[in-house]
Protein backbone atom coordinates (compact mmCIF):
# COMPACT_ATOMS: atom_id res chain seq x y z
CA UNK A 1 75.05 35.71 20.15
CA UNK A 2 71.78 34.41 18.27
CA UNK A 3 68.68 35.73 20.43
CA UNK A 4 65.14 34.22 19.10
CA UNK A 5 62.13 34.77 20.44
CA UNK A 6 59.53 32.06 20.62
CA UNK A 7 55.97 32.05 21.62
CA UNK A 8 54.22 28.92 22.42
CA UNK A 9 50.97 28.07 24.91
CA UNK A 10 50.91 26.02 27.46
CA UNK A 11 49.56 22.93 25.76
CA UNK A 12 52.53 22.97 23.53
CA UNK A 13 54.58 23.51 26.11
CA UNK A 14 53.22 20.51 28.35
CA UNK A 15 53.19 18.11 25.81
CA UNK A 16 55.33 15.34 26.08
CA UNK A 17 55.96 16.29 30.06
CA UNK A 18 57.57 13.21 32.08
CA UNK A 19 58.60 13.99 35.64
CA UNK A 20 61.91 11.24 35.93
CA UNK A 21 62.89 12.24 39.15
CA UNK A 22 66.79 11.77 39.48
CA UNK A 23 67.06 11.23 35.69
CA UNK A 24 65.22 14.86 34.99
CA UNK A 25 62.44 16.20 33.57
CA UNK A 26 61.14 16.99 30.03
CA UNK A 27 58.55 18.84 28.40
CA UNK A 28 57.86 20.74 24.76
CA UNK A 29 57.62 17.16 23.06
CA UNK A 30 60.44 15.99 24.79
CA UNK A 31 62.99 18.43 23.33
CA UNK A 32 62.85 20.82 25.99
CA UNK A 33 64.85 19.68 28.97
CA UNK A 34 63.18 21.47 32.12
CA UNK A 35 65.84 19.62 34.71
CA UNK A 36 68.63 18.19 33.59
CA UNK A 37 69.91 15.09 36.07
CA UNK A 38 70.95 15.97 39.78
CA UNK A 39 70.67 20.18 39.06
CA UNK A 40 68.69 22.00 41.11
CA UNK A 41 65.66 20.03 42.96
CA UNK A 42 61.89 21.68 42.50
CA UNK A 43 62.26 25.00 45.10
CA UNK A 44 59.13 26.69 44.45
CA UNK A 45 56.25 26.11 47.98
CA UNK A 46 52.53 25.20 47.00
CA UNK A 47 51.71 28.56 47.37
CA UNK A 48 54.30 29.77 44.28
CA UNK A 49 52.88 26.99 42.07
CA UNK A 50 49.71 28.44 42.75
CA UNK A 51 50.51 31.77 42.34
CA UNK A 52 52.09 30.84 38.51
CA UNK A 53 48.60 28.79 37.89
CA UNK A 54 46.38 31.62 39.08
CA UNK A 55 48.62 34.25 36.39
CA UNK A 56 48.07 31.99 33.50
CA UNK A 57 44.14 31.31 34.68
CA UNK A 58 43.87 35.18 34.63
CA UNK A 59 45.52 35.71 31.18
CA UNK A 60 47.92 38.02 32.98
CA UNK A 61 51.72 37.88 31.85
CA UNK A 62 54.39 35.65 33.38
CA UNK A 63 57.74 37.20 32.73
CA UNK A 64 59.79 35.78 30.11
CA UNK A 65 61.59 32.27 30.04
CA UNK A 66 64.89 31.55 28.72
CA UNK A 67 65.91 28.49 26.80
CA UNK A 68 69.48 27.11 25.75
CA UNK A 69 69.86 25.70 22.39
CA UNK A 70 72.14 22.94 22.28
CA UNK A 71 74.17 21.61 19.70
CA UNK A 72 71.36 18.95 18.84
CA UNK A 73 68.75 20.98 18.36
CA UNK A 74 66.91 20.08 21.68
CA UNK A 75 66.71 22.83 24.73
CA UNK A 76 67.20 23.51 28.30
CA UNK A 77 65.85 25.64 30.89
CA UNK A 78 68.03 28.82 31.69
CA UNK A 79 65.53 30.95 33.45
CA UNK A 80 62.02 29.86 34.01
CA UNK A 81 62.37 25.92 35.12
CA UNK A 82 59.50 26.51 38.56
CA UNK A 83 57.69 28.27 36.34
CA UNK A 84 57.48 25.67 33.64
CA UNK A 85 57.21 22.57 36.15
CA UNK A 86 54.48 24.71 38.13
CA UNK A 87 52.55 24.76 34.87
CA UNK A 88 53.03 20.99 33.41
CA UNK A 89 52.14 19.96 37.06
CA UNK A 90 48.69 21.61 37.49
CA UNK A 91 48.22 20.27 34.48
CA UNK A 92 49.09 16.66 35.06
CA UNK A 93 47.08 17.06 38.42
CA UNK A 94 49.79 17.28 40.98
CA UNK A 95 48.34 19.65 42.76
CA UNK A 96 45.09 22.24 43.10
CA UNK A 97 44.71 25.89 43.50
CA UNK A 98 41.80 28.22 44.71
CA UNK A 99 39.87 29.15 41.92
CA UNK A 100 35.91 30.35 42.13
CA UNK A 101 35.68 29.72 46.09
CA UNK A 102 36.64 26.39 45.97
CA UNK A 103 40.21 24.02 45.79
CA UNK A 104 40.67 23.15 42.25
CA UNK A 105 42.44 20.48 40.09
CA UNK A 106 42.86 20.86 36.15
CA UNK A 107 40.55 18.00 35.72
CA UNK A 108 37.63 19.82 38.19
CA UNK A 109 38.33 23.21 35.77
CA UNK A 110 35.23 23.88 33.08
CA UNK A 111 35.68 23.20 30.10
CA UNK A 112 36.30 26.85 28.42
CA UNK A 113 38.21 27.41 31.56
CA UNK A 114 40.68 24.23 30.61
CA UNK A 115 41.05 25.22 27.06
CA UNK A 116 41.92 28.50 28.56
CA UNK A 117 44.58 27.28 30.25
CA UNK A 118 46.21 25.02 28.01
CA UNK A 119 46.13 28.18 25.57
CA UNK A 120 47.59 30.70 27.52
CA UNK A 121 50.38 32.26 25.44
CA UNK A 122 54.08 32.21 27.13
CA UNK A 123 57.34 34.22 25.86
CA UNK A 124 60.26 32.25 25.39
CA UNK A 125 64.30 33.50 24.53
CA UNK A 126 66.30 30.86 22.62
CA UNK A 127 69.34 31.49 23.04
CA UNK A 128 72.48 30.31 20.87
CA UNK A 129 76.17 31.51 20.47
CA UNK A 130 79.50 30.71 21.72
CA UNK A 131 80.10 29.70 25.40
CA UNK A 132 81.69 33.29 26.28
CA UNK A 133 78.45 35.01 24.60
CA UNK A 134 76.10 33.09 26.31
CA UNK A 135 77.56 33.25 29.57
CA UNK A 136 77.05 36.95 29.08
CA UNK A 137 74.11 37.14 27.99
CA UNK A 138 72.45 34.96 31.10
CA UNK A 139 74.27 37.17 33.68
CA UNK A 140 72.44 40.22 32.52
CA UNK A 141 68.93 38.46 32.45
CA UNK A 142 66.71 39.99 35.26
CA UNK A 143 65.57 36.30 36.85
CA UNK A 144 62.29 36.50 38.95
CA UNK A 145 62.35 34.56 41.91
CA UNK A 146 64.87 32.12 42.83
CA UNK A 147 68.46 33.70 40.94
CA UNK A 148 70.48 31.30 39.12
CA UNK A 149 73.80 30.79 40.63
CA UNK A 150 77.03 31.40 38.77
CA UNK A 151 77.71 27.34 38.59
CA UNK A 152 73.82 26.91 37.33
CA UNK A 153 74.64 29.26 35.03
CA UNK A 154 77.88 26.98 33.93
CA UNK A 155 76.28 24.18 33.88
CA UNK A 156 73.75 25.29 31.38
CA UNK A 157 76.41 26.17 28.73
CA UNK A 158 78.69 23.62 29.25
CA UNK A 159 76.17 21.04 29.07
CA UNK A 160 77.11 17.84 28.52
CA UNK A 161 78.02 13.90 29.93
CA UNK A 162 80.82 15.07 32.07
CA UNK A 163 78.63 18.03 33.55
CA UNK A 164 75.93 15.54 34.36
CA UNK A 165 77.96 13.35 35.92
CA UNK A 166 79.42 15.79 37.76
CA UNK A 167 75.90 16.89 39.48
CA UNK A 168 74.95 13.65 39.99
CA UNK A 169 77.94 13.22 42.63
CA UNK A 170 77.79 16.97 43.85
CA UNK A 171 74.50 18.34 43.32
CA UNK A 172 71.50 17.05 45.22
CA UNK A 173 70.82 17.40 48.97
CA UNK A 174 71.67 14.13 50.00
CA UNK A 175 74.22 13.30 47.47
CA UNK A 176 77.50 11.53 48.08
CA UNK A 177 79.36 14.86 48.44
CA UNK A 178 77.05 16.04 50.89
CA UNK A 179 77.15 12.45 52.59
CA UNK A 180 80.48 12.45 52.55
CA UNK A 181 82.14 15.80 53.34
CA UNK A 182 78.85 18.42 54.27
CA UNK A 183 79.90 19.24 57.45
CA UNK A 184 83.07 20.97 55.66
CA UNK A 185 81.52 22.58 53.01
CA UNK A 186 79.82 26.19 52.89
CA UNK A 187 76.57 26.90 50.78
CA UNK A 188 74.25 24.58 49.39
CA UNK A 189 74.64 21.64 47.26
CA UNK A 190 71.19 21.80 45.16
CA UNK A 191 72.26 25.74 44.17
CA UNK A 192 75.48 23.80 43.16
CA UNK A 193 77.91 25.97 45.51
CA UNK A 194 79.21 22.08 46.16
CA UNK A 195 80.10 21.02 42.18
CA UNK A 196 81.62 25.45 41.93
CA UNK A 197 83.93 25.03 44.86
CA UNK A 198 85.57 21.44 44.33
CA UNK A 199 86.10 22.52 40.69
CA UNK A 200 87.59 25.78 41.55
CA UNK A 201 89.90 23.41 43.72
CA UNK A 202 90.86 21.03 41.58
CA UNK A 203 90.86 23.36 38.56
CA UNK A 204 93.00 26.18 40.59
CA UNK A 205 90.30 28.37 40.08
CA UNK A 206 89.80 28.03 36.17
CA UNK A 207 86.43 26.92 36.43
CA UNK A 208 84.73 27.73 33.05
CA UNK A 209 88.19 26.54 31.47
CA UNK A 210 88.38 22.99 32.88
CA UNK A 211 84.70 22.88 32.05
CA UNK A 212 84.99 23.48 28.62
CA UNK A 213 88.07 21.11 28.07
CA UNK A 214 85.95 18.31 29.48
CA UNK A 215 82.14 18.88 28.69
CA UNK A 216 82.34 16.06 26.39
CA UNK A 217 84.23 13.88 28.71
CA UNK A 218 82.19 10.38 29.74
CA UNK A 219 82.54 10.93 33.44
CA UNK A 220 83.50 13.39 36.22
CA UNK A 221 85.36 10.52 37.88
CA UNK A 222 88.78 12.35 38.12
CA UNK A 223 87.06 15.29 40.06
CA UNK A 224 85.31 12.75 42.54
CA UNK A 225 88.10 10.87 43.69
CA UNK A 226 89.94 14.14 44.58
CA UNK A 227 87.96 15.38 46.62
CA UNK A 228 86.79 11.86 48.34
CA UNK A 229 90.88 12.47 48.77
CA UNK A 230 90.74 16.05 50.24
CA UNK A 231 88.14 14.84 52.64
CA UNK A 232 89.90 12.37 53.87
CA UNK A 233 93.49 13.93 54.28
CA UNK A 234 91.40 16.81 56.57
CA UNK A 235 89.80 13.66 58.24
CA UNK A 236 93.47 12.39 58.73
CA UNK A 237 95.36 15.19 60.19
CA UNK A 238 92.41 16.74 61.88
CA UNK A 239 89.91 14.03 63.45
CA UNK A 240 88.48 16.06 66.08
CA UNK A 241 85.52 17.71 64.23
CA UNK A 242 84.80 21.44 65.14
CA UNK A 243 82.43 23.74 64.00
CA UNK A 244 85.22 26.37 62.55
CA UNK A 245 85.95 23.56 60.14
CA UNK A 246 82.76 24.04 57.57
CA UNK A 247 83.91 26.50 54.33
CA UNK A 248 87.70 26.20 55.15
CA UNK A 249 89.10 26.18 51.89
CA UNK A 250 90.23 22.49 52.19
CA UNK A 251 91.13 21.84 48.84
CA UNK A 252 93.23 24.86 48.39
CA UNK A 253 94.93 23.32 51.65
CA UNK A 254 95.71 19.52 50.18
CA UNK A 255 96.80 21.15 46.63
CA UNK A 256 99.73 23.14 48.69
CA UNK A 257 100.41 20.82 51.47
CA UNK A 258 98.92 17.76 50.74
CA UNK A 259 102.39 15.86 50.41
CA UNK A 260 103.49 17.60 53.55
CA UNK A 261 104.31 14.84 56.80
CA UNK A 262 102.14 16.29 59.96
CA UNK A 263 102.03 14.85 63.25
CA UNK A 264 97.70 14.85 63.93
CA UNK A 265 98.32 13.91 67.49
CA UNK A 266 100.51 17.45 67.79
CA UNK A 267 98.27 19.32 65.46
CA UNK A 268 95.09 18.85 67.82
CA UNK A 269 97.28 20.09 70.60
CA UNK A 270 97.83 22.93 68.65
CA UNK A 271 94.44 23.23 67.47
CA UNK A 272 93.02 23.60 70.90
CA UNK A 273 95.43 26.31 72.33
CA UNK A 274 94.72 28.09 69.32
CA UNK A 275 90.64 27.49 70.04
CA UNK A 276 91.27 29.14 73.43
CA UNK A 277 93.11 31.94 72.83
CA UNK A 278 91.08 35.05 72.91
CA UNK A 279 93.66 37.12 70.63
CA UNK A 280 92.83 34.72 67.95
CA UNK A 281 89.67 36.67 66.22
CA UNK A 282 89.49 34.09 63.18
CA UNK A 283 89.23 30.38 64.49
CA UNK A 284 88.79 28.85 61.07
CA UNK A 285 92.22 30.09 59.94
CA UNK A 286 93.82 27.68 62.40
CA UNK A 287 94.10 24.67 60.38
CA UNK A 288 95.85 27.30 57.33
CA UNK A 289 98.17 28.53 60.00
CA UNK A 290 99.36 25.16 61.32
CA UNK A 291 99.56 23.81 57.86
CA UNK A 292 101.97 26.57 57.15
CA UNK A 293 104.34 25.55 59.95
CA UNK A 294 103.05 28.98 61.46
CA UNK A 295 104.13 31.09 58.59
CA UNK A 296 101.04 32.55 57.71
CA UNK A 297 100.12 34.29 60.92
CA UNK A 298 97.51 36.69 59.40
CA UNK A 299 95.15 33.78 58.45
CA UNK A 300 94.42 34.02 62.14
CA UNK A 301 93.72 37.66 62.44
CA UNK A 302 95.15 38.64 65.75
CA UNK A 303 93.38 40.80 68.04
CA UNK A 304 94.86 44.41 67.43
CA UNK A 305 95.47 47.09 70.18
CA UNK A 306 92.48 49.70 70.80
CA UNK A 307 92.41 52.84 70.28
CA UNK A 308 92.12 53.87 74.22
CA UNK A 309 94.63 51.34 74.81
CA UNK A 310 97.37 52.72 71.80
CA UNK A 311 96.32 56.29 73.41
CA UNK A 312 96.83 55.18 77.31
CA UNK A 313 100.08 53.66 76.02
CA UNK A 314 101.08 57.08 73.95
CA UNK A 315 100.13 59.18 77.24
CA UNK A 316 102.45 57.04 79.33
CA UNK A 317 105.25 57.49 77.09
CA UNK A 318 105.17 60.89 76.88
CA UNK A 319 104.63 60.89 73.42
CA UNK A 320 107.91 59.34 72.71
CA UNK A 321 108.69 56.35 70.44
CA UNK A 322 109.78 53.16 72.37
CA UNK A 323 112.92 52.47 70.33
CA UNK A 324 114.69 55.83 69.41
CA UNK A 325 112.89 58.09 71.69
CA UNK A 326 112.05 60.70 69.52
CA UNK A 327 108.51 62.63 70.06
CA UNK A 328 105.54 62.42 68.03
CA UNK A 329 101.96 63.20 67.20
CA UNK A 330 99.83 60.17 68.23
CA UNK A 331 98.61 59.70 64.33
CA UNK A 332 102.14 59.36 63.62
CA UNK A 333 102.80 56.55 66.02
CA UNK A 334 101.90 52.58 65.90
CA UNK A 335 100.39 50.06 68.50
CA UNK A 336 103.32 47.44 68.97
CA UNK A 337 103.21 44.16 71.19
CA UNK A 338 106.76 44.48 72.91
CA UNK A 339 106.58 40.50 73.16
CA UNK A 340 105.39 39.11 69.48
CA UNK A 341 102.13 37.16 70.07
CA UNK A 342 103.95 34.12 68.71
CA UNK A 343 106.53 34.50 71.44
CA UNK A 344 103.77 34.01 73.76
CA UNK A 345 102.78 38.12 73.80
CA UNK A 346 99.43 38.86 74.47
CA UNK A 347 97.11 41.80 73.57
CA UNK A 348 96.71 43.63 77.19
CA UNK A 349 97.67 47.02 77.73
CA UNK A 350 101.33 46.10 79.46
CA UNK A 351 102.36 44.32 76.14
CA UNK A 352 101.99 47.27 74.56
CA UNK A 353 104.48 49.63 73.37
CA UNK A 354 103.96 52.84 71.06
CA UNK A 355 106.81 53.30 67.96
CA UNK A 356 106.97 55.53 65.18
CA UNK A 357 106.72 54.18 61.91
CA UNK A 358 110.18 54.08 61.44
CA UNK A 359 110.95 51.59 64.03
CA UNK A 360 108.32 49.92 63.76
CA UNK A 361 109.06 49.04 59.82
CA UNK A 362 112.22 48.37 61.32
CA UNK A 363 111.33 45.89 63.99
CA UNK A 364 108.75 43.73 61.72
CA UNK A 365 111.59 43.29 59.06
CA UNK A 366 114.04 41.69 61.48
């Protein structure tokens, strides 16, 4: 790993700025890219950009930026893009800050107090190396601030036409994944949790692998139209929308039982006992248990026996196991539901039986 440092003022460092919107920003003479296209939208409130200006107008420190140094020679913001778009934007007059009394713009600045500005000295890291090394390296950099996010992280050093294609379906608020499936996805799409978690599906969790295999591909096409197609198969089988539904691993779902025939009629029948059930404690793992034909009964995390019940149940037995009536300590003894809540058992008190871990090994393996 190549670590450079690189000190440069703020005039250098503005020159060449162009705000692009959707297609990104630039700065540094238009080798430094600040944003690349659809990452992360401009976070930082009025107040923050202020707060960056009114450092740089005192000559205080800003803490240090990171840069990227691609293949071409050009550069991209690892750590320090609000910074660096709070700076080029007092500058281009976007916006003023309170300075003497009053509510300033660059332009209303003195003189000395401009040329102050624009040379105000900032410490940059170039950093250069193999992807492994440079994935490292970020992870350990104390960010200020907004942290950068795994994916952010990703997309930095795998940087490239598929990667940008990629954020441009997955990464902005109102972007087509967010149209399209939001209501089932967890986290946020601008801090790229969105473009992480449909790669991790449709990778099988090799993320950084299936990155770096396609970083130089022309699109992200292939990773679009699966999940437009794991939207749509939960869409299918499950119509009725429900709240439980947003950060169910869909696409983990589709990859094992997306060829799978389902009745969606039955499995909202389903759905709904399941809904009302109060010995259900983890509604979301519904749709994983019906999926699985009812296999996979711990996705739904059945209400277990409490303690005072276990010990009312231990006290009525005398202290003797269920099955081979031998007696035991209470530690040594387990909380059993004499009717299986899949038979119909519930958790109350008279479904409950007391075994010894013998029998009750016993019972679950037949």
């Amino acid at each position: 790993m190549k670590i450079e440092p690189l000190s440069l003022t703020v005039r250098e460092l503005c020159e060449g700025y162009a705000d692009h919107a959707e297609d990104g920003v630039v700065a540094y003479g238009g080798r430094l890219d600040v944003r690349p296209k659809y990452q992360r939208e401009f976070i930082y409130s009025e107040k923050q950009q202020q707060a960056v200006v009114n450092t740089a107008m005192h000559g205080w420190p800003l803490n240090t930026m990171y840069w990227a140094v691609r293949g071409d020679g050009t550069f991209e913001v690892i750590d320090g893009q609000q910074r660096t778009l709070s700076l080029c934007r007092f500058r281009e007059g976007d916006f003023s800050f309170p300075w003497r009394g009053s509510q300033l713009f660059f332009d209303n600045l003195l003189p000395d107090e401009q040329e102050a500005f624009r040379d105000y000295k900032l410490t940059v890291y170039l950093c250069a190396g193999t992807d492994s090394e440079k994935l490292e390296w970020f992870r350990t950099i104390n960010i200020a601030g907004e942290e950068l996010t795994e994916q952010e992280l990703r997309n930095a050093v795998y940087a490239g036409p598929w990667t940008a294609d990629a954020k441009r379906h997955f990464s902005k608020t109102e972007c087509a994944a967010f149209q399209l499936g939001g209501r089932y996805m967890a986290g946020s799409p601008i801090r790229q949790d969105y473009l992480e978690t449909a790669i991790r599906w449709f990778a099988k969790g090799d993320i950084e692998g299936y990155m770096a295999a396609h970083q130089h591909d022309a699109s992200a096409t292939a990773l679009w139209v699966y999940f437009q197609n794991v939207i749509a198969w939960t869409r299918t089988l499950f119509p009725k929308y429900r709240r439980e539904m947003k950060g169910v691993e869909w696409g983990e779902l589709y990859n094992e039982f997306g060829r799978c025939e389902y009745d969606p009629a039955a499995l909202e029948r389903e759905v709904a006992r399941l809904m009302a059930d109060d010995d259900v404690t983890r509604k979301s793992g519904v749709y994983e248990y019906l999926l699985s034909g009812g296999e996979r009964e711990n996705a739904l995390s059945i209400r277990k026996f409490t303690d005072s019940q276990k010990r009312a149940a231990y006290e009525r037995q005398d202290g003797r196991c269920a099955v081979c009536g031998k007696a035991f300590a209470y530690e040594e003894m387990h909380g059993d539901h004499k009717m299986p809540w899949a038979n119909g058992g519930h958790t109350i008190l008279g479904n409950l039986q007391m075994l010894c871990r013998k029998c009750n090994l016993e019972k679950g393996a037949k």
